[in-house]
Protein backbone atom coordinates (compact mmCIF):
# COMPACT_ATOMS: atom_id res chain seq x y z
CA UNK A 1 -4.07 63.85 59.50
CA UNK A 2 -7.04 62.88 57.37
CA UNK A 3 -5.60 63.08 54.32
CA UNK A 4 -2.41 61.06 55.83
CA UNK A 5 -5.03 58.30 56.96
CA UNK A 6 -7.30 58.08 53.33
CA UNK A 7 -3.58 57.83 51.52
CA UNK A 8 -2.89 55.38 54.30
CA UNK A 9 -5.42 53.19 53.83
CA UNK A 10 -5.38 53.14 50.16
CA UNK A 11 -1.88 52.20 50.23
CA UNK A 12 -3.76 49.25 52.54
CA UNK A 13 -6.52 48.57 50.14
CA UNK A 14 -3.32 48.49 47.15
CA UNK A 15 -1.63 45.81 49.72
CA UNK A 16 -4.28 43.62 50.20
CA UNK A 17 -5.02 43.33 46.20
CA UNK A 18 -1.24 42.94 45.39
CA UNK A 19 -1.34 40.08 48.28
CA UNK A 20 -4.28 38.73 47.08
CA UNK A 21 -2.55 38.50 43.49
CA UNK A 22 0.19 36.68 44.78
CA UNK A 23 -1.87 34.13 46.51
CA UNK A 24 -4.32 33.09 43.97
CA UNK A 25 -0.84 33.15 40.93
CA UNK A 26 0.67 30.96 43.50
CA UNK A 27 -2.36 28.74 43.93
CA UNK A 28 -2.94 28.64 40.56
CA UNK A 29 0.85 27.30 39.54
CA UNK A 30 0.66 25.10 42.58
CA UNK A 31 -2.82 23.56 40.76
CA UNK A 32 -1.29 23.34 37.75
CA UNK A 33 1.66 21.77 39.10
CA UNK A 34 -0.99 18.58 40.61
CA UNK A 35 -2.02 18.14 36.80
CA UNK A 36 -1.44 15.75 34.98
CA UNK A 37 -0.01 15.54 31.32
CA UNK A 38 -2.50 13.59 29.02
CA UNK A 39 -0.39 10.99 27.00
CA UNK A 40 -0.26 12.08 23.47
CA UNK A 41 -1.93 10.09 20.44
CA UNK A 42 0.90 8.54 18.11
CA UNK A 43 1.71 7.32 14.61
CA UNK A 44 -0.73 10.25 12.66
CA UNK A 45 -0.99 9.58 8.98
CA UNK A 46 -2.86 11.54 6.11
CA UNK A 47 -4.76 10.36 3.43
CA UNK A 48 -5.79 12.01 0.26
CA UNK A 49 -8.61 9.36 -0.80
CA UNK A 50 -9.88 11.77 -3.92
CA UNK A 51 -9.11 14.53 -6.14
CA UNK A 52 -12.00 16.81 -4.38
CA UNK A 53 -9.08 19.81 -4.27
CA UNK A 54 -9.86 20.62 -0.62
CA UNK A 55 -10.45 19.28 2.81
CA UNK A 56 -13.31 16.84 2.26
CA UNK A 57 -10.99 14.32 0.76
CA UNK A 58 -8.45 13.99 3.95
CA UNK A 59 -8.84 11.54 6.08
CA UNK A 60 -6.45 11.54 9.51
CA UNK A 61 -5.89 8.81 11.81
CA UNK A 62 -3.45 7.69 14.39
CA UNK A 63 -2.95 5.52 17.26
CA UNK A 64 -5.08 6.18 20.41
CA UNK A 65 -3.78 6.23 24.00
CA UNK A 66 -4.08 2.96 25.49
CA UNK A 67 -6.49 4.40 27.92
CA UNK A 68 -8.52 6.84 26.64
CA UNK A 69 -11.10 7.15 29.95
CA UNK A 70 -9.85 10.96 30.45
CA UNK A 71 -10.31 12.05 27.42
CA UNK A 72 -13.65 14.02 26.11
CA UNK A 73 -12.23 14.43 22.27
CA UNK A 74 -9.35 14.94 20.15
CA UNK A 75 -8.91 18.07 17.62
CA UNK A 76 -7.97 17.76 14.12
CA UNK A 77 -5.87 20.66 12.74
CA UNK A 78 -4.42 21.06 9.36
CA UNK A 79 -1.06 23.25 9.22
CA UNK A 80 1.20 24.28 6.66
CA UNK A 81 4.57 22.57 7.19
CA UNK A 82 6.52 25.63 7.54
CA UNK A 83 4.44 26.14 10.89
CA UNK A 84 5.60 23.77 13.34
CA UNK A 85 8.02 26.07 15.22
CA UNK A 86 5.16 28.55 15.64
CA UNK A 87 1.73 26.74 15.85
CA UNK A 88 1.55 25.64 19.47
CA UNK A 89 -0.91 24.31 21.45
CA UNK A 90 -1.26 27.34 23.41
CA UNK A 91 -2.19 28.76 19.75
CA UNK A 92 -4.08 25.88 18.33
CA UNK A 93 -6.32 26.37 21.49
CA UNK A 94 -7.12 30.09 20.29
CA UNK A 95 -8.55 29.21 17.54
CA UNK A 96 -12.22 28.73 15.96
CA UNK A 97 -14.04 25.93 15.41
CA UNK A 98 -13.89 26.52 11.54
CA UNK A 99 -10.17 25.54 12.03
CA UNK A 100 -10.40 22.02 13.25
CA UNK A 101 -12.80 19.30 13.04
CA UNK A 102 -13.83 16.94 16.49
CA UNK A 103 -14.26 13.86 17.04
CA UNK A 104 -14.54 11.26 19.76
CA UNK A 105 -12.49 8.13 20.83
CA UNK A 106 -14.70 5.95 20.21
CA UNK A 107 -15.25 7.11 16.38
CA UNK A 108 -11.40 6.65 15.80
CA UNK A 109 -10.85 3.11 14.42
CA UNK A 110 -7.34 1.45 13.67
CA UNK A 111 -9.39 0.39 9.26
CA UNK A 112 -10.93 4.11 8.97
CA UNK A 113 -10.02 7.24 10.27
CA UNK A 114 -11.70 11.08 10.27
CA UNK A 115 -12.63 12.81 7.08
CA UNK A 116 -12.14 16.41 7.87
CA UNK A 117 -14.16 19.23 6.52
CA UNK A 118 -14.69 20.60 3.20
CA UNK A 119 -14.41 24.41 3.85
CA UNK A 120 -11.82 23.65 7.10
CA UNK A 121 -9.39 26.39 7.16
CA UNK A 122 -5.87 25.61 8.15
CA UNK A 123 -4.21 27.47 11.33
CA UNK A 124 -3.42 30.29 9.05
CA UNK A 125 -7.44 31.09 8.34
CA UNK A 126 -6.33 29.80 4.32
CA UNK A 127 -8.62 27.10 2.45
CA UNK A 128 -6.84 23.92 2.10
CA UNK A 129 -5.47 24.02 -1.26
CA UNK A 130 -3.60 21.06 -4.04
CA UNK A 131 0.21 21.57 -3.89
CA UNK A 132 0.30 23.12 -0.53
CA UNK A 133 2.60 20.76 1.75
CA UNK A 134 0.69 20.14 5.19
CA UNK A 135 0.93 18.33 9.00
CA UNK A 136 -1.55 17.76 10.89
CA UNK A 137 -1.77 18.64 14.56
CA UNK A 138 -3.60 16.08 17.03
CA UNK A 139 -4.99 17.71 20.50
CA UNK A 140 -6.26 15.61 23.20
CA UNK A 141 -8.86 17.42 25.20
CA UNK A 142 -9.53 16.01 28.54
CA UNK A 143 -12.61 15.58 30.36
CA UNK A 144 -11.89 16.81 33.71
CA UNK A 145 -9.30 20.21 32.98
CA UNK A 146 -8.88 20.28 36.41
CA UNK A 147 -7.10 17.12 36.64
CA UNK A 148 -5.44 17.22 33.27
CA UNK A 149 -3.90 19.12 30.75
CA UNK A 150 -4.51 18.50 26.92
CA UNK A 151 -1.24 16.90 25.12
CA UNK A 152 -0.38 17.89 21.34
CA UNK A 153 0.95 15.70 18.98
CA UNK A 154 2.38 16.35 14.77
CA UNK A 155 2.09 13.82 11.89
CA UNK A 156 5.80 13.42 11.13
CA UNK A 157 4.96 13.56 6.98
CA UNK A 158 3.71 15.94 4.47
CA UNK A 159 1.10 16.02 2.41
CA UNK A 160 0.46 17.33 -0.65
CA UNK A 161 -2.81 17.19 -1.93
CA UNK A 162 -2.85 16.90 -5.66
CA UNK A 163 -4.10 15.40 -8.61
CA UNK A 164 -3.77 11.05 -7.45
CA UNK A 165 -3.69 7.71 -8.61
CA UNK A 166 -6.99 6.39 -7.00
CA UNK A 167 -7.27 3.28 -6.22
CA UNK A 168 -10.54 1.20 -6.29
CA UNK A 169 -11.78 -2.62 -5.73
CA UNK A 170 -12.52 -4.11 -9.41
CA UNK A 171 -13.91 -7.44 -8.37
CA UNK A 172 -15.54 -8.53 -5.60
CA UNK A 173 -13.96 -11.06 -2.79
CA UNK A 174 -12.58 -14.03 -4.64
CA UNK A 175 -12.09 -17.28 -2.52
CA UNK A 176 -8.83 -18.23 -3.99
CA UNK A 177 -5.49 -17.34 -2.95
CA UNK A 178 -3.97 -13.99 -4.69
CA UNK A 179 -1.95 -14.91 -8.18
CA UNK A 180 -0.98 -13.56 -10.94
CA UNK A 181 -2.31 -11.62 -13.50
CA UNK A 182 -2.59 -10.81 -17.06
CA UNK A 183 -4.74 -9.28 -19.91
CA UNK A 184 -4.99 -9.93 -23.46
CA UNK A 185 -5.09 -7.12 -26.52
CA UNK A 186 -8.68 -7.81 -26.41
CA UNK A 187 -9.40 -7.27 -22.86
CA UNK A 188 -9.48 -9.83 -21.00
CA UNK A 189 -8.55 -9.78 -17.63
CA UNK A 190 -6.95 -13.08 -15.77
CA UNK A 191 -5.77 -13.86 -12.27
CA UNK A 192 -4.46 -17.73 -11.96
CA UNK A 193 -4.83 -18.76 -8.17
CA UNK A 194 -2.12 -19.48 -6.03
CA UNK A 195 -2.36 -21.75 -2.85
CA UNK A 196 0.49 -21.04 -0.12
CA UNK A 197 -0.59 -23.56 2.00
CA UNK A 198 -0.01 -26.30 -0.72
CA UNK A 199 3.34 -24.58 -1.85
CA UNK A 200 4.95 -24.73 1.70
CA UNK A 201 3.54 -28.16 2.01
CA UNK A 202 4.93 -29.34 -1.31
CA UNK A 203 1.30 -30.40 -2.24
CA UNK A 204 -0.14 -30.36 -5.68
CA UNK A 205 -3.82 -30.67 -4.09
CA UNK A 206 -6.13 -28.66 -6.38
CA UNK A 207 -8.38 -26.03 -4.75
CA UNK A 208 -8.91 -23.41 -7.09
CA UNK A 209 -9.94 -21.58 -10.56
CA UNK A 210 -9.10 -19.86 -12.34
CA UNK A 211 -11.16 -16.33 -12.65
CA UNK A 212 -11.42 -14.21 -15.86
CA UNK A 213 -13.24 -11.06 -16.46
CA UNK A 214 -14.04 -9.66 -19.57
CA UNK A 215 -16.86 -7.18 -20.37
CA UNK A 216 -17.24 -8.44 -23.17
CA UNK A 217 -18.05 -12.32 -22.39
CA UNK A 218 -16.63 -13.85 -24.74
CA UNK A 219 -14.17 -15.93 -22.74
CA UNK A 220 -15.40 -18.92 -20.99
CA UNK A 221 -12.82 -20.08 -18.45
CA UNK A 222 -12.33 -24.12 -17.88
CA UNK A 223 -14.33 -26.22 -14.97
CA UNK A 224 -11.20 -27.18 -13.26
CA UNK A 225 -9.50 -26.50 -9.96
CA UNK A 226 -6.18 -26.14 -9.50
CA UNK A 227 -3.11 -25.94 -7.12
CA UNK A 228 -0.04 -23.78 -6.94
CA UNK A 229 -0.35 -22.03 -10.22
CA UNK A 230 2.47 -19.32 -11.29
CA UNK A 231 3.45 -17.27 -13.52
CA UNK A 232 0.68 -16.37 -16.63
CA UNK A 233 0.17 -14.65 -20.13
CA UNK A 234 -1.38 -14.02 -23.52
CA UNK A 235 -0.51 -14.32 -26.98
CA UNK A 236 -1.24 -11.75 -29.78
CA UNK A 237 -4.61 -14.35 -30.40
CA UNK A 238 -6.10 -14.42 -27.00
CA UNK A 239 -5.04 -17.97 -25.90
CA UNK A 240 -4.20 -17.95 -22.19
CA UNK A 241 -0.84 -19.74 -20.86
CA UNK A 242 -0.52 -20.32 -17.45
CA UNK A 243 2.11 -22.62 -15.51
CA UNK A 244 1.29 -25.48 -13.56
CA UNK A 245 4.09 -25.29 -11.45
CA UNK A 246 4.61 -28.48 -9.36
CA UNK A 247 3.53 -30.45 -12.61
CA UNK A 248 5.96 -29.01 -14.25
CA UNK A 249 3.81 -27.99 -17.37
CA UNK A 250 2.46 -25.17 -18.99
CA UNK A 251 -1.18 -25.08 -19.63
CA UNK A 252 -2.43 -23.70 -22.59
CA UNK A 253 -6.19 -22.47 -23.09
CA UNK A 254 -8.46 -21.00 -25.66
CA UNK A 255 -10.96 -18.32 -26.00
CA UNK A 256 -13.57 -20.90 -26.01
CA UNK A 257 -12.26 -22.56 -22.53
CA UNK A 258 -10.78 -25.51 -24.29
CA UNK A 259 -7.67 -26.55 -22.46
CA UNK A 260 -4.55 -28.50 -22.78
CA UNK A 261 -1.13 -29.29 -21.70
CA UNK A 262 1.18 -26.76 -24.09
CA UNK A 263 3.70 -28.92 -26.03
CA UNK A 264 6.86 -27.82 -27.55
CA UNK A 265 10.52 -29.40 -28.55
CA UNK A 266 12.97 -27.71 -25.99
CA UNK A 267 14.84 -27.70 -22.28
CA UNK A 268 12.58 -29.62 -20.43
CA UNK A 269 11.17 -27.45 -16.72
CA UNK A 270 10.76 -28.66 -13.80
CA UNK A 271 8.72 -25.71 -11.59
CA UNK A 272 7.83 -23.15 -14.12
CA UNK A 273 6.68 -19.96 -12.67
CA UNK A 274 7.08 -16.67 -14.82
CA UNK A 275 5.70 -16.25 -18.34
CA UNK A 276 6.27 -13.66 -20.92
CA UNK A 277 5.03 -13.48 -24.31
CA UNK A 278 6.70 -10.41 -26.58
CA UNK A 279 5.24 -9.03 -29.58
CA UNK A 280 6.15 -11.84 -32.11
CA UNK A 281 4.43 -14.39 -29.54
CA UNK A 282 7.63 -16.08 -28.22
CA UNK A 283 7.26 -17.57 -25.31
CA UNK A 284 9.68 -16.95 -22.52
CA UNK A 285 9.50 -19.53 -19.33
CA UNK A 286 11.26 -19.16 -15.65
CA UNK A 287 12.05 -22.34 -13.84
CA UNK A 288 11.97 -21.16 -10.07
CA UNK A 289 13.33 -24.48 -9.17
CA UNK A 290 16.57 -24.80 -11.32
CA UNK A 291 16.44 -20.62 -12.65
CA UNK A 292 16.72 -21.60 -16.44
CA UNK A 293 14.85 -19.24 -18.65
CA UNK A 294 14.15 -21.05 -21.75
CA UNK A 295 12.14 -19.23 -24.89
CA UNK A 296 9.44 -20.97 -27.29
CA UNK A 297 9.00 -19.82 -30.36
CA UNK A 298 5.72 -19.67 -32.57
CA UNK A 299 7.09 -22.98 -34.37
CA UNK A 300 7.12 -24.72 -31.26
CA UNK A 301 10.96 -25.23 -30.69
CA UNK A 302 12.60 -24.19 -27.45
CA UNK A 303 16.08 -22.77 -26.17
CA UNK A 304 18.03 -21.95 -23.39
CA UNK A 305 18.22 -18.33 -23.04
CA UNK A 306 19.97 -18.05 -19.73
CA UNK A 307 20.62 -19.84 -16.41
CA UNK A 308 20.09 -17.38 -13.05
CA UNK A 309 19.70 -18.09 -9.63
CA UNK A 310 16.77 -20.43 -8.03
CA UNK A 311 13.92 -18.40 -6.55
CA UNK A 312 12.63 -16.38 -9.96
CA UNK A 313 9.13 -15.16 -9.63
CA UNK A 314 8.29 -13.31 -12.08
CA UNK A 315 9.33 -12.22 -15.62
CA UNK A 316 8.74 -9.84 -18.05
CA UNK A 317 10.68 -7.97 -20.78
CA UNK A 318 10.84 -4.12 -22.69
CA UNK A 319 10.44 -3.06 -26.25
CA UNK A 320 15.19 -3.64 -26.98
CA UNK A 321 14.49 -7.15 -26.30
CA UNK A 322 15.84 -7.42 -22.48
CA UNK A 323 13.82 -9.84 -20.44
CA UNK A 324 13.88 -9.04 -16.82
CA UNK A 325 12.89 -11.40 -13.59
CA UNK A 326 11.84 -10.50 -10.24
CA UNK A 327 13.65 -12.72 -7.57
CA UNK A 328 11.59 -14.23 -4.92
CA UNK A 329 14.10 -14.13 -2.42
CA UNK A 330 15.15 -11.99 0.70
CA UNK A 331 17.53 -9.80 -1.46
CA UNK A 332 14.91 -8.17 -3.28
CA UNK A 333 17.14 -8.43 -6.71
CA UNK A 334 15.64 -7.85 -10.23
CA UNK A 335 17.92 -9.52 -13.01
CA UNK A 336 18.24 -8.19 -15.85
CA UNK A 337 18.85 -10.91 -19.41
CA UNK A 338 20.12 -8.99 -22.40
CA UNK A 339 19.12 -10.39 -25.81
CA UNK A 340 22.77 -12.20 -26.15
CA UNK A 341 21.65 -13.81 -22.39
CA UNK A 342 23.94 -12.10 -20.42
CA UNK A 343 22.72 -11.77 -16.95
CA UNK A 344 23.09 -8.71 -14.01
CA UNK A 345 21.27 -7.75 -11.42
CA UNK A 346 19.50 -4.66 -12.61
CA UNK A 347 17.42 -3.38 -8.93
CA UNK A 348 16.89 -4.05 -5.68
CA UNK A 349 13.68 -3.95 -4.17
CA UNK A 350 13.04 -3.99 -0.50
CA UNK A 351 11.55 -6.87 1.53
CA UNK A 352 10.40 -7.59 5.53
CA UNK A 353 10.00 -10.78 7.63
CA UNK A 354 8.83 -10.55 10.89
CA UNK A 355 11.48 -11.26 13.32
CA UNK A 356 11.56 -14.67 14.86
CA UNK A 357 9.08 -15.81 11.95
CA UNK A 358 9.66 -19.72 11.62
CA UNK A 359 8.01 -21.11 8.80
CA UNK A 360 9.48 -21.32 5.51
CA UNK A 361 8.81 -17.67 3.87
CA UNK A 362 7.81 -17.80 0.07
CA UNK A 363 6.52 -14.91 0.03
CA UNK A 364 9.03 -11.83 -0.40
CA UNK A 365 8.30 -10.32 -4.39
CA UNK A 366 5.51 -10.58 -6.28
CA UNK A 367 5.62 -11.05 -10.13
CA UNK A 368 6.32 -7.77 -12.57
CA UNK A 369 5.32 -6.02 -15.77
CA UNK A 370 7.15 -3.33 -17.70
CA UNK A 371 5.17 -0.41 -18.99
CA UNK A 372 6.33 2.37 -21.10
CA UNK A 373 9.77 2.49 -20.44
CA UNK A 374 9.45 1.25 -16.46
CA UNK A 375 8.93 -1.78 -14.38
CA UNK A 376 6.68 -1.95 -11.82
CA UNK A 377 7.09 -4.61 -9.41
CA UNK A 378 4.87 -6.18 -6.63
CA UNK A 379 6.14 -6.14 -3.07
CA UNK A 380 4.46 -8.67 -1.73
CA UNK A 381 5.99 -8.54 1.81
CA UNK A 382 6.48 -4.77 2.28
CA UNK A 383 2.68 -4.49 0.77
CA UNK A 384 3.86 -1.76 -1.97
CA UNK A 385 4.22 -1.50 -5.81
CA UNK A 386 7.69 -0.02 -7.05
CA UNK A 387 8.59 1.80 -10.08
CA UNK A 388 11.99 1.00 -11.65
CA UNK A 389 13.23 3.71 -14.63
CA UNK A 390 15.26 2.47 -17.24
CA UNK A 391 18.63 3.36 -14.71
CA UNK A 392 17.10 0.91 -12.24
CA UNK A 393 16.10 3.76 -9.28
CA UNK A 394 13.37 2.20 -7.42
CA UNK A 395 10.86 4.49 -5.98
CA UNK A 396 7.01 3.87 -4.34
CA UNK A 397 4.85 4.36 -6.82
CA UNK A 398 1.98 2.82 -4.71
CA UNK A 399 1.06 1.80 -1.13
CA UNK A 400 1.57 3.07 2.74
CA UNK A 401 3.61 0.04 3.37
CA UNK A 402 0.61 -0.97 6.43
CA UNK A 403 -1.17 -4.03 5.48
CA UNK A 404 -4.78 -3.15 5.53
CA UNK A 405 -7.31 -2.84 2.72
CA UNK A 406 -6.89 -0.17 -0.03
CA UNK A 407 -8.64 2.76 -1.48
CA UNK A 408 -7.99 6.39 -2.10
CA UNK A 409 -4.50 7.82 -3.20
CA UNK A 410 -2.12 5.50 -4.33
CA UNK A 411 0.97 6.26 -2.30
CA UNK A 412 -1.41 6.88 0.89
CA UNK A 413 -3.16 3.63 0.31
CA UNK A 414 -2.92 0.42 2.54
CA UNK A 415 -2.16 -2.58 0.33
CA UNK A 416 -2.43 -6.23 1.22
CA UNK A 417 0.66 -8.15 0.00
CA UNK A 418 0.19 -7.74 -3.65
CA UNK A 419 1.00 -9.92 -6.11
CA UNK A 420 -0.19 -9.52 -9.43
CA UNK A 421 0.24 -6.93 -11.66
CA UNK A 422 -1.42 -5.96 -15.02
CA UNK A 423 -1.63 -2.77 -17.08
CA UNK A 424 -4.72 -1.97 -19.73
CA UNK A 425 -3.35 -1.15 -23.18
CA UNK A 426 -3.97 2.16 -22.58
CA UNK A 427 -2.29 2.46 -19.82
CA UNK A 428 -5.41 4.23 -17.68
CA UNK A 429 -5.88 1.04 -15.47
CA UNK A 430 -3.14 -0.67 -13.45
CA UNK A 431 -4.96 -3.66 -11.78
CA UNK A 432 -3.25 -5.66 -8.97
CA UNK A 433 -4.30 -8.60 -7.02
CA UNK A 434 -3.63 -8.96 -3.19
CA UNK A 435 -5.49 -10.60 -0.58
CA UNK A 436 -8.79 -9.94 1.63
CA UNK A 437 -7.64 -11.48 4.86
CA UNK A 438 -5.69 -8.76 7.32
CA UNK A 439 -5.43 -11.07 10.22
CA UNK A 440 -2.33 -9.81 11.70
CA UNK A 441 -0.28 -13.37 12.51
CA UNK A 442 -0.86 -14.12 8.41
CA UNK A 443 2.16 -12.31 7.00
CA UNK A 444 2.66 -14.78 3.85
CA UNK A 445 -0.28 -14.89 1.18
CA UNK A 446 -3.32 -16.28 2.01
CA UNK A 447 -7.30 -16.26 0.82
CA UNK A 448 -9.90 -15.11 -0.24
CA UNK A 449 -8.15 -12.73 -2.62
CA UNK A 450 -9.58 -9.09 -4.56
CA UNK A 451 -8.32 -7.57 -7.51
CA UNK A 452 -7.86 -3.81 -7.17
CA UNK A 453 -7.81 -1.37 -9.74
CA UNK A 454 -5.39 1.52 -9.72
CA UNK A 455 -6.61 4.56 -12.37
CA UNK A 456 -3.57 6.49 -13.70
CA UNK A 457 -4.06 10.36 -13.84
């Protein structure tokens, strides 16, 4: 009988434990069936602001939860692309610190988001490494675990960290609207201002200068203001041409600031914009207004080289002779003028208005240069540069496409509705004006204005 009861009340003791068990599982998945689910943070982007070749260089941001009250911190994780499937948050919670970085709510800001570590690992335990394609994960940790649980979220693009095109301010805030620009075999920068409050309004009110920069000094630009300037270039000498668009002239001046109205024998304009001057210094003119392009030569005496649409921008030409204009217009279109002045459309860039937007919109392309074989083309209202080969593919070769203020990688960074473009001779330097302002409701071009600088690796 004794040994019946001690089995017996073992057996009890085994009951009891197994009940006990039961009751606290059943507790616990009725607790975590009162939690809540944190909302998860949104829109995660990468940045790879320097060529560093690990972690320091990455900067992650996203888009906070509207209320962020429950919320102690968020997480950063780095993980190899081929990881999503596996890389959970139950295993993203398992990890060590030296796998993530932290960082509050507060210290999360829509202009600058969190560097991560230099020796972070990523989920795997490896060193971040150039040419390794990474996501990042996003955990929100909440204050209270009892009332929450923490929500995951994964950037939705790779990143390769590599050797980039950094991009850089090269002067300081100008208080003119954003124009464009062009440099001389001697080095001197230029950036003639453009006013799109006096271009809507048809006004020829003169508000502006125009800036040059040259390390060298030796170009003194005129005392004069001016209005809605367009398109601009130099000769193989160093004198500047710029046109004066609602005058309908084409202003010419010298490397000792001495300026006049340009005079030659030819079709007459009536709103020049683009400007390109070739190797033997002829001088090829857009007329946004009627879309002649007429060409000067070094004698003074003008033709007609080809009639396209209203609405040209910019213009530029390569090394066979073909001139090629940027179309300031919804379609995006580059044309394309062979030497003979037959026209085609070449490209097509893309372009964005906000919907319902009333006003008049001038500002859809930016002006364009061609460089070794490629165009490059601002644009202006999708706030990226594209790259056109000599097929006419068009591909990003710079800019996020969010209109902020830019700096780091190339692709990664946030232009501003550029306009300008201008490459050094050697073709290290790609500088591009845009504007300063980032005032959400001011979509079309506005001031002050910055020129960045883009340096080619």
């Amino acid at each position: 009988m004794h040994f019946i009861h001690a089995r017996t009340g073992k057996t009890h003791y085994l009951l009891t434990i197994a009940l006990l068990l039961i009751v606290s599982t059943s507790c616990q998945k009725e607790n975590d069936a009162q939690k809540m689910d944190l909302e998860p943070v949104r829109d995660i982007s990468m940045r790879d602001n320097d060529n560093q070749g690990n972690a320091s260089d990455i900067e992650v941001n996203f888009t906070k939860q509207f209320n962020t009250s429950p919320i102690e911190l968020y997480r950063i994780y780095l993980l190899k692309s081929n990881q999503l499937a596996t890389h959970d948050l139950s295993f993203l919670e398992s990890l060590s610190e030296a796998h993530y970085v932290e960082v509050a709510p507060d210290d999360i800001f829509p202009v600058q988001g969190k560097l991560l570590k230099q020796q972070m690992l990523d989920t795997d335990g490896d060193q971040i490494m150039e040419g390794a394609s990474y996501r990042t994960a996003v955990v929100s940790a909440p204050k209270d675990p009892g009332l929450w649980r923490p929500s995951l979220a994964y950037s939705e693009v790779d990143l390769v960290p590599a050797q980039n095109n950094l991009v850089k301010p090269y002067s300081s805030s100008l208080e003119t609207g954003a124009g464009n620009l062009a440099i001389s075999d001697q080095g001197t920068l230029a950036m003639s201002p453009y006013d799109i409050v006096a271009d809507l309004s048809g006004s020829n009110t003169e508000t502006s200068p125009v800036h040059f920069f040259d390390a060298a000094a030796s170009f003194t630009a005129p005392n004069q203001l001016f209005g809605v300037m367009g398109g601009s270039a130099f000769d193989s000498r160093g004198n500047f041409y710029m046109a004066h668009t609602f005058a309908g002239q084409i202003l010419k001046i010298d490397d000792n600031g001495v300026m006049k109205m340009f005079e030659y024998a030819g079709p007459e304009l009536s709103e020049p914009d683009g400007i390109f001057i070739n190797a033997k210094d002829e001088i090829f003119i857009a007329d946004r207004k009627t879309g002649a392009v007429i060409r000067i030569l070094p004698d003074g005496t003008g033709d007609l080289v080809a009639v396209i649409e209203p609405g040209v921008r910019g213009l530029t030409g390569d090394d066979a002779g073909n001139l090629f204009a940027s179309m300031n217009r919804e379609n995006g279109a580059i044309i394309k003028i062979t030497p003979d002045g037959q026209t085609s459309k070449f490209a097509q860039i893309p372009t964005f208005v906000p919907p319902d937007y009333l006003p008049p919109f001038l500002s859809w392309t930016g002006y364009l240069t061609y460089h070794r074989g490629d165009l490059y083309i601002a644009g202006t209202s999708t706030h990226r540069i594209y790259k056109i080969d000599a097929i006419g593919t068009v591909t990003v070769f710079a800019g996020s496409g969010t209109k902020l203020l830019p700096k780091g990688d190339a692709l990664t960074a946030h232009f501003n509705r550029p306009i300008g473009l201008a490459f050094s001779a050697d073709g290290k330097h790609l500088f591009v004006s845009g504007c300063l302002d980032v005032t959400p409701q001011h979509v079309q071009a506005s001031r002050p204005s910055r020129i960045y600088e883009i340096e080619i690796f």
